[in-house]
C-alpha atoms as a PDB file:
ATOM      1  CA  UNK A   1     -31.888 -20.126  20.929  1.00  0.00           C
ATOM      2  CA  UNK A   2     -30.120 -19.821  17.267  1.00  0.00           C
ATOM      3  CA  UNK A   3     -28.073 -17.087  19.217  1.00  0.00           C
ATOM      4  CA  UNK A   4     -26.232 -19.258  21.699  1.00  0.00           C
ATOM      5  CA  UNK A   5     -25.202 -21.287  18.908  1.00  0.00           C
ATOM      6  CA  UNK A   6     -23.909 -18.860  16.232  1.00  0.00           C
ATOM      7  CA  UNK A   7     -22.957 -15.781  18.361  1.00  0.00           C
ATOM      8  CA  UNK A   8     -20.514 -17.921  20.501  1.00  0.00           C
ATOM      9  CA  UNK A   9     -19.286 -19.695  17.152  1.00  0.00           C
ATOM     10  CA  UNK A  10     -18.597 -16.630  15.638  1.00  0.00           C
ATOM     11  CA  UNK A  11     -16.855 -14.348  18.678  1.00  0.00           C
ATOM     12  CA  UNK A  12     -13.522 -15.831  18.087  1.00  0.00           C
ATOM     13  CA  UNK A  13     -13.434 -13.883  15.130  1.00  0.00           C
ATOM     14  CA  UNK A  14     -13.169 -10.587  17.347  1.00  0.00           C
ATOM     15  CA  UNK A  15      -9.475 -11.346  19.380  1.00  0.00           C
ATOM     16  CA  UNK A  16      -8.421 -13.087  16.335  1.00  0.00           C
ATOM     17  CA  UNK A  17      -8.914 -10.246  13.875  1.00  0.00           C
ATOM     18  CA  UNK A  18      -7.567  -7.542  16.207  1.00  0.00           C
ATOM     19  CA  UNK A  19      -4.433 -10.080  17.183  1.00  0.00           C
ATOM     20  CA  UNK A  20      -3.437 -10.240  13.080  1.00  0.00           C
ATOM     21  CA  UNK A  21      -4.142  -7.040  12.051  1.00  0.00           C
ATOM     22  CA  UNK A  22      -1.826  -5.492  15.527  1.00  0.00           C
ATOM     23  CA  UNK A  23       0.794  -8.782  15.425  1.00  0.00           C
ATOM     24  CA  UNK A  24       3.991  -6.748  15.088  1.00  0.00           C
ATOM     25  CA  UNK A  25       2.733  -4.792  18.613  1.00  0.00           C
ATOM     26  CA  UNK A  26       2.255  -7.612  21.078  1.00  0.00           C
ATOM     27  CA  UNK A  27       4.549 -10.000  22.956  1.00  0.00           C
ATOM     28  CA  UNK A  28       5.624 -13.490  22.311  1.00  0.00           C
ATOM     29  CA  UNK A  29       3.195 -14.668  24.321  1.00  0.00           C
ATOM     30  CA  UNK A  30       0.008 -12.748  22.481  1.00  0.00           C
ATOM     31  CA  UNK A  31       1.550 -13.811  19.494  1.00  0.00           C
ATOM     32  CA  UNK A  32       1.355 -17.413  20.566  1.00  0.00           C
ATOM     33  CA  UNK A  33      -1.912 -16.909  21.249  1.00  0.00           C
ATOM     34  CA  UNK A  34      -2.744 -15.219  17.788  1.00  0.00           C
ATOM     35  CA  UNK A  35      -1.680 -17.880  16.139  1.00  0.00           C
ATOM     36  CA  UNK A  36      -3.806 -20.654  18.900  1.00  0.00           C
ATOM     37  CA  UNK A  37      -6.974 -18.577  17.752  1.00  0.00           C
ATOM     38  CA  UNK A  38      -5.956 -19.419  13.815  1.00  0.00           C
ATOM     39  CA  UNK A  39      -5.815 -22.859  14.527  1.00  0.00           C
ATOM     40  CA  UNK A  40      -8.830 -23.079  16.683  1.00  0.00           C
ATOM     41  CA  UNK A  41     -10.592 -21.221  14.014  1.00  0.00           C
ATOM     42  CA  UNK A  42      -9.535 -23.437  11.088  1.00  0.00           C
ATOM     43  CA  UNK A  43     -10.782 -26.195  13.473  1.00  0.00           C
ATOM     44  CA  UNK A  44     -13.937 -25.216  14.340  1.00  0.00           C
ATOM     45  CA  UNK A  45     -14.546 -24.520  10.538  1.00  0.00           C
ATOM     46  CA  UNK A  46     -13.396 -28.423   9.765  1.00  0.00           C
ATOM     47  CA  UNK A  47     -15.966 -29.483  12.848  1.00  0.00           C
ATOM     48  CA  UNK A  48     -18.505 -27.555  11.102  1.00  0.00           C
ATOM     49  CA  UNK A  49     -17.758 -29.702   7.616  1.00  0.00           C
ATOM     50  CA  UNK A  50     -17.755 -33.166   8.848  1.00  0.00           C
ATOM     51  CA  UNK A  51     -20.741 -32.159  10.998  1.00  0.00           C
ATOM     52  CA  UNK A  52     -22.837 -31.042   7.842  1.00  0.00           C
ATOM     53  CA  UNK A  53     -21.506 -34.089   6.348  1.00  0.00           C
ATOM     54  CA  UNK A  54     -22.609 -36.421   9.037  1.00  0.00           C
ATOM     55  CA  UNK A  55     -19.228 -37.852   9.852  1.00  0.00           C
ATOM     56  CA  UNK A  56     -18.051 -38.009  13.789  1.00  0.00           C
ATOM     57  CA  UNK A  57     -15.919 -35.602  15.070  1.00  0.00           C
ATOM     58  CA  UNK A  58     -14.920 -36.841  18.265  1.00  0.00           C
ATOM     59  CA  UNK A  59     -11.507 -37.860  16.604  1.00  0.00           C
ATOM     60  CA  UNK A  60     -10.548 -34.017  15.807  1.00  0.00           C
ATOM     61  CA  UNK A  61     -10.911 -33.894  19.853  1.00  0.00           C
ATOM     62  CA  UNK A  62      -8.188 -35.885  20.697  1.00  0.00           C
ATOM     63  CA  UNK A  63      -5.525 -34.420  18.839  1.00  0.00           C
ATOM     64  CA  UNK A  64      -7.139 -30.958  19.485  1.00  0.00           C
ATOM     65  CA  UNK A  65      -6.715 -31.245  23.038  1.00  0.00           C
ATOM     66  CA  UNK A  66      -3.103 -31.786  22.777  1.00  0.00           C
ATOM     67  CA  UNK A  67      -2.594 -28.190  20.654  1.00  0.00           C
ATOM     68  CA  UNK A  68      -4.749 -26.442  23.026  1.00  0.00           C
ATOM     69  CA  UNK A  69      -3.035 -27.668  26.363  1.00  0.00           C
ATOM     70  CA  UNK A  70       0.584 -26.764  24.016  1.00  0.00           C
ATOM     71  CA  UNK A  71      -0.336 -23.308  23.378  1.00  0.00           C
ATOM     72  CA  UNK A  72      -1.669 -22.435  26.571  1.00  0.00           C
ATOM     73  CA  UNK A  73       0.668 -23.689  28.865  1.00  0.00           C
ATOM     74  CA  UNK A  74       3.429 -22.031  26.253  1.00  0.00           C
ATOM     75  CA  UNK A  75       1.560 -18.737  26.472  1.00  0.00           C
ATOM     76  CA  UNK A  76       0.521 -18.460  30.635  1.00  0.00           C
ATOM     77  CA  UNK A  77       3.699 -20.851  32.156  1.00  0.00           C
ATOM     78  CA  UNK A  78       6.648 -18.749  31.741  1.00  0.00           C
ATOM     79  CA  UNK A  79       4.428 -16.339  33.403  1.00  0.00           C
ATOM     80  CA  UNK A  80       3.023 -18.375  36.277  1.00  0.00           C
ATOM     81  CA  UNK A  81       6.525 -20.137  37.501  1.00  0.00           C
ATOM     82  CA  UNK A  82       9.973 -19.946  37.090  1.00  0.00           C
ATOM     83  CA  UNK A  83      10.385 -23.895  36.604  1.00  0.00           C
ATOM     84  CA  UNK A  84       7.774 -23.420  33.909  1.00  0.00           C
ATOM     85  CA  UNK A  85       9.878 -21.539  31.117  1.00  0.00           C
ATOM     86  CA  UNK A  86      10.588 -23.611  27.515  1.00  0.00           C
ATOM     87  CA  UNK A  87      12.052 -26.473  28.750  1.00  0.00           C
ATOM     88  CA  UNK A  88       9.597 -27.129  31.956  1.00  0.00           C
ATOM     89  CA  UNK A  89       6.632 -26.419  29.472  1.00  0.00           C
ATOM     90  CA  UNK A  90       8.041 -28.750  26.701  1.00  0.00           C
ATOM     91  CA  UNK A  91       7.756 -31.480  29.285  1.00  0.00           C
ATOM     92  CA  UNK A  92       4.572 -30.628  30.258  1.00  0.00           C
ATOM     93  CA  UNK A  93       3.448 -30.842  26.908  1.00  0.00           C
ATOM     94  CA  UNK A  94       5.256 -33.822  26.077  1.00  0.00           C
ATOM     95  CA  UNK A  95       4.374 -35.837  28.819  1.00  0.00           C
ATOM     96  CA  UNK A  96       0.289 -34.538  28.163  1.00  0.00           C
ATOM     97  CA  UNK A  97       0.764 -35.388  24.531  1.00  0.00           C
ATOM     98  CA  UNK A  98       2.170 -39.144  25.759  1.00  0.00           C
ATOM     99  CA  UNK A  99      -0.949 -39.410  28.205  1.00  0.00           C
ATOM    100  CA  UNK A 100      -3.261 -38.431  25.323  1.00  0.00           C
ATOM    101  CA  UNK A 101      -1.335 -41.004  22.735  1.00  0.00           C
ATOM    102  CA  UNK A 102      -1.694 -43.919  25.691  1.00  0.00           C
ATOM    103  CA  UNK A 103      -5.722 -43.133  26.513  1.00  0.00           C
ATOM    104  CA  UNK A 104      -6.321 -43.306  22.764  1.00  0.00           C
ATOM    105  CA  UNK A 105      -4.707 -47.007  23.159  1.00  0.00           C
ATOM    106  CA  UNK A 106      -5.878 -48.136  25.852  1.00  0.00           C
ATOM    107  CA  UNK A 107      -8.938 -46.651  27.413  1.00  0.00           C
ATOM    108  CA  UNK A 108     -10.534 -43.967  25.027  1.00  0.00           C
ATOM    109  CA  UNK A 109     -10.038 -44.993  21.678  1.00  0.00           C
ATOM    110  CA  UNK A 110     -10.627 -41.945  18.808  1.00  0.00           C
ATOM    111  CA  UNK A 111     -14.562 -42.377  18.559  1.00  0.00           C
ATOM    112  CA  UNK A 112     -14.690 -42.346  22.200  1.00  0.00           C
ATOM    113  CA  UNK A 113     -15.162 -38.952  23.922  1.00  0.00           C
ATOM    114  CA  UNK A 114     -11.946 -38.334  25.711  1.00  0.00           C
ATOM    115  CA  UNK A 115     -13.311 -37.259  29.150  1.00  0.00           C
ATOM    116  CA  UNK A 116     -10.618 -38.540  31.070  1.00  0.00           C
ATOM    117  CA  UNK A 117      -7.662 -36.509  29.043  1.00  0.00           C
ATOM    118  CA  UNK A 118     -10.090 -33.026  29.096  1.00  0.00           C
ATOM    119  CA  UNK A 119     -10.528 -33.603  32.618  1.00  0.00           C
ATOM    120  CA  UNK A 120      -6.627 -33.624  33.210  1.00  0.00           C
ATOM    121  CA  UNK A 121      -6.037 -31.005  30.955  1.00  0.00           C
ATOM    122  CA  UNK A 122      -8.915 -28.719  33.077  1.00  0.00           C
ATOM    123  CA  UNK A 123      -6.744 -29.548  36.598  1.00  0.00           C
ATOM    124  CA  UNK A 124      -3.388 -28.923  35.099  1.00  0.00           C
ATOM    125  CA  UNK A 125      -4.421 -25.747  33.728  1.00  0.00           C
ATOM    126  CA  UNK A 126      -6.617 -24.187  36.267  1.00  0.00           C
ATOM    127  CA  UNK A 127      -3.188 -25.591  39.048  1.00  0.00           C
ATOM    128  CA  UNK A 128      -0.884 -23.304  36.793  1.00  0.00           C
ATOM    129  CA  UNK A 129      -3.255 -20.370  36.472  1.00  0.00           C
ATOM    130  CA  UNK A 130      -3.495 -20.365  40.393  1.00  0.00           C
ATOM    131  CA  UNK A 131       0.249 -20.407  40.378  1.00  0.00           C
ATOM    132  CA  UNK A 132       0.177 -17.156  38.575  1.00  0.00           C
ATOM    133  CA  UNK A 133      -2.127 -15.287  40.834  1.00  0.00           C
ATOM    134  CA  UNK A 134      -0.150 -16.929  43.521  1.00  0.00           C
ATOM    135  CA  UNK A 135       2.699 -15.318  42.006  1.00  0.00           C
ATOM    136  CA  UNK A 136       1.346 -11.899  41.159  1.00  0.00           C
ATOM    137  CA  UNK A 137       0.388 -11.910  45.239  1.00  0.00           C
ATOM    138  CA  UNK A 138       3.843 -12.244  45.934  1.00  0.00           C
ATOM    139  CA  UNK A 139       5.496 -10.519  44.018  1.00  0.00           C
ATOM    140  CA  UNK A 140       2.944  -7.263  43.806  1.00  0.00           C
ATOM    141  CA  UNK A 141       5.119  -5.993  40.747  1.00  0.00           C
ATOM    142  CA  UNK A 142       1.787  -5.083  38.463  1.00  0.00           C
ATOM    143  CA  UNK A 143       0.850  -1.769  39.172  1.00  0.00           C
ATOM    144  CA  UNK A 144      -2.276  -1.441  37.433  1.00  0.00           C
ATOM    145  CA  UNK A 145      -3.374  -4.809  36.708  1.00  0.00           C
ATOM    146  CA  UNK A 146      -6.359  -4.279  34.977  1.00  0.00           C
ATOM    147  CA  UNK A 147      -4.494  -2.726  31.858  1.00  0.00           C
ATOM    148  CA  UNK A 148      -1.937  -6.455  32.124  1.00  0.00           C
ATOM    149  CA  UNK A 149      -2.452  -8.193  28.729  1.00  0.00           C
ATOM    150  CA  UNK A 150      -1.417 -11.380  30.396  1.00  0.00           C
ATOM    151  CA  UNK A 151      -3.892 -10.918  33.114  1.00  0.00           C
ATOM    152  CA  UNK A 152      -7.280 -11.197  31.061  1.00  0.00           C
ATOM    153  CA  UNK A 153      -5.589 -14.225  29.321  1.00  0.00           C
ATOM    154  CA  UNK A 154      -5.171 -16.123  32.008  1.00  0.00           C
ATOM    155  CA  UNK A 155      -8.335 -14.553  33.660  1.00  0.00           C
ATOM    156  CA  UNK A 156      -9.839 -16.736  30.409  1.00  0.00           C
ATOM    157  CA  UNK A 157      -7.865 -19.962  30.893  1.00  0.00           C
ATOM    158  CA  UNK A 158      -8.920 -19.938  34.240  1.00  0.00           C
ATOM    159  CA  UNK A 159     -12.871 -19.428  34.321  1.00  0.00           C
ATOM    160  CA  UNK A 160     -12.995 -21.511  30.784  1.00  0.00           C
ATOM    161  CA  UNK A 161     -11.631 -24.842  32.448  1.00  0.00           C
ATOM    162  CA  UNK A 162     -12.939 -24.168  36.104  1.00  0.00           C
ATOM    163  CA  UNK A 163     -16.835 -23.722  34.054  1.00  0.00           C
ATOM    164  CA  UNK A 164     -15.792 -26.975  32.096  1.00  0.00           C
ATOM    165  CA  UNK A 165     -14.554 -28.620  34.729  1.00  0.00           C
ATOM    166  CA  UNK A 166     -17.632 -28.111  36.760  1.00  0.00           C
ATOM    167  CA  UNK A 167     -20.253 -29.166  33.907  1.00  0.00           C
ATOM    168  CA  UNK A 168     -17.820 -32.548  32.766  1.00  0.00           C
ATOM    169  CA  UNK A 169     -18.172 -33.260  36.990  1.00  0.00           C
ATOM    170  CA  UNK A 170     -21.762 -32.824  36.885  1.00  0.00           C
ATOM    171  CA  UNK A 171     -22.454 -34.797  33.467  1.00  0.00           C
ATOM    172  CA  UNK A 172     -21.654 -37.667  35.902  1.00  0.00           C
ATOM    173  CA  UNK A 173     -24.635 -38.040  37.439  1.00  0.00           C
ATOM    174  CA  UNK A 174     -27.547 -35.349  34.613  1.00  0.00           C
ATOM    175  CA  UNK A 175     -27.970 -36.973  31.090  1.00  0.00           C
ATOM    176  CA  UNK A 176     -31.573 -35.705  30.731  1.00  0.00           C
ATOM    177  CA  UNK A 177     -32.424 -34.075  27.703  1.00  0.00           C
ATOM    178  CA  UNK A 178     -32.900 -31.021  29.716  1.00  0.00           C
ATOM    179  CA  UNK A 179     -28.929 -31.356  30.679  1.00  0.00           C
ATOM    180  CA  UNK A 180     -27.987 -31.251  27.138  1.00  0.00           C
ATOM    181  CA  UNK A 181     -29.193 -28.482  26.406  1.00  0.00           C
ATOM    182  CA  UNK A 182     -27.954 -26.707  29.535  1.00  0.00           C
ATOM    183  CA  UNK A 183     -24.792 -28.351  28.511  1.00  0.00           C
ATOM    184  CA  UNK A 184     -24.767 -26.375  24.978  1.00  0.00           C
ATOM    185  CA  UNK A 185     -25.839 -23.216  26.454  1.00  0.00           C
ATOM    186  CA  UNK A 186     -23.473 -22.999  29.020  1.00  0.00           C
ATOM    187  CA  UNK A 187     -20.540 -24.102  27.087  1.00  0.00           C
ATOM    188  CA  UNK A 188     -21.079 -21.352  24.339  1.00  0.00           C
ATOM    189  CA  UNK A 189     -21.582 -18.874  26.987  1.00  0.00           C
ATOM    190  CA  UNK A 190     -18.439 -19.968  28.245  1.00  0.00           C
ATOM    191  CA  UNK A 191     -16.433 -19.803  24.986  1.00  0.00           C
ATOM    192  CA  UNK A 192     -17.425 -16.057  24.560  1.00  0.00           C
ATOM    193  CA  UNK A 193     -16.184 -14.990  27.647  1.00  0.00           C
ATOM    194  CA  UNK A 194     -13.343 -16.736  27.074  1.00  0.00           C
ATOM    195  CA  UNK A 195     -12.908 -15.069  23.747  1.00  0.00           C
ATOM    196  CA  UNK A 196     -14.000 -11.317  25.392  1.00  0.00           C
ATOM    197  CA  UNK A 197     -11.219 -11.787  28.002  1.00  0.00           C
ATOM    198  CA  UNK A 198      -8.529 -12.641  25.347  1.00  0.00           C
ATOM    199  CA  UNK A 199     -10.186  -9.677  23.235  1.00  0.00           C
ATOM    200  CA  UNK A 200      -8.870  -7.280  26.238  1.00  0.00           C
ATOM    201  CA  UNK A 201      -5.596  -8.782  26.582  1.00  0.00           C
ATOM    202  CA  UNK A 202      -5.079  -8.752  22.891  1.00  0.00           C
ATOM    203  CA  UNK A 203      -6.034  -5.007  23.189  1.00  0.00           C
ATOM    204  CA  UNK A 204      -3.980  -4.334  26.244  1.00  0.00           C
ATOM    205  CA  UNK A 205      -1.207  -5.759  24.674  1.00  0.00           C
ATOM    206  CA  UNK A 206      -1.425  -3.534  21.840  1.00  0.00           C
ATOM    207  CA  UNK A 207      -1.999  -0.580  24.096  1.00  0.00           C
ATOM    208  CA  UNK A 208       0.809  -1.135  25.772  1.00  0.00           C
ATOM    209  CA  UNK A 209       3.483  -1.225  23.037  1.00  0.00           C
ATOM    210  CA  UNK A 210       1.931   1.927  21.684  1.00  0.00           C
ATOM    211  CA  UNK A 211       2.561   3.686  24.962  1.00  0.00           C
ATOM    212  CA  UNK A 212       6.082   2.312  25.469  1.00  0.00           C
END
């Protein structure tokens, strides 16, 4: 059981230590994503603290939502839409940023869980990961897809939010004991794929650049 806790915790270590030490190889968009897995990492490290320290960490949520839903629409928009380059994905981020600011004052308040802003975030970023594949359909310029860096990251986007999607949907109507720990299980299963999938397109990107 100690597994599913620490192995998940620790597996963003993997695509963040091959993203630093092969920066200067990758594109702007695995180097956004680099530096998303520092910050991530320097948060889950100041979860861990208050945690030990019994103080609530639903606050760190809130405003961790908003850099998560910045970075990843900055790293997978330009690639899933042509409206979606910096400016259309500076208003996406502003405008999530503004939603975030206004449930914080008027329905969710910072020791609240913020369900309703995580569940927005989950539809707007599994919408623009089906634009991609929408795109890559119709466009058919990949050759050999499996070796596309941006691929497996939005591969992780997409199956991260769709899983948390599903299990915030179904918390709705399970809060047995037996849920929770589903709940925990599940979700750290789910944040090591994620961090496997951005582990190959960290390594693809790299790949790539040496080949070129």
């Amino acid at each position: 059981m100690k597994l599913l806790l620490y192995i998940p915790a620790f597996s963003v270590l993997i695509p963040l230590i091959l993203g630093i030490s092969t920066l200067r190889h990758h594109t702007i968009s695995i180097k956004r994503l680099v530096i998303f897995l520092i910050c991530c990492t320097l948060m889950d490290l100041t979860s861990h603290v208050l945690t030990d320290n019994h103080i609530n960490t639903t606050p760190t949520i809130h405003f961790y939502t908003i850099l998560e839903f910045t970075f990843f629409i900055r790293i997978i928009g330009p690639h899933a839409h042509a409206r979606f380059q910096a400016r259309g994905t500076y208003i996406l981020s502003g405008g999530f940023a503004l939603l975030t600011g206004l449930n914080m004052l008027f329905f969710q308040p910072l020791i609240v869980f913020p369900s309703y802003i995580l569940f927005l975030e989950c539809i707007t970023l599994i919408l623009i990961s089906l634009l991609y594949y929408k795109r890559l359909l119709d466009e058919m310029k990949v050759e050999q897809l499996t070796r596309s860096s941006i691929f497996w990251v939005v591969n992780a986007i997409f199956f991260y939010f769709s899983i948390n999607l599903f299990m915030y949907l179904l918390s709705n109507y399970l809060e047995t004991e037996v849920y929770q720990i589903a709940w925990v299980i599940i979700h750290n299963l789910n944040y090591l794929l994620r961090n496997i999938l951005f582990t190959l397109g960290i390594w693809y990107s790299r790949k790539s650049s040496l080949e070129s």
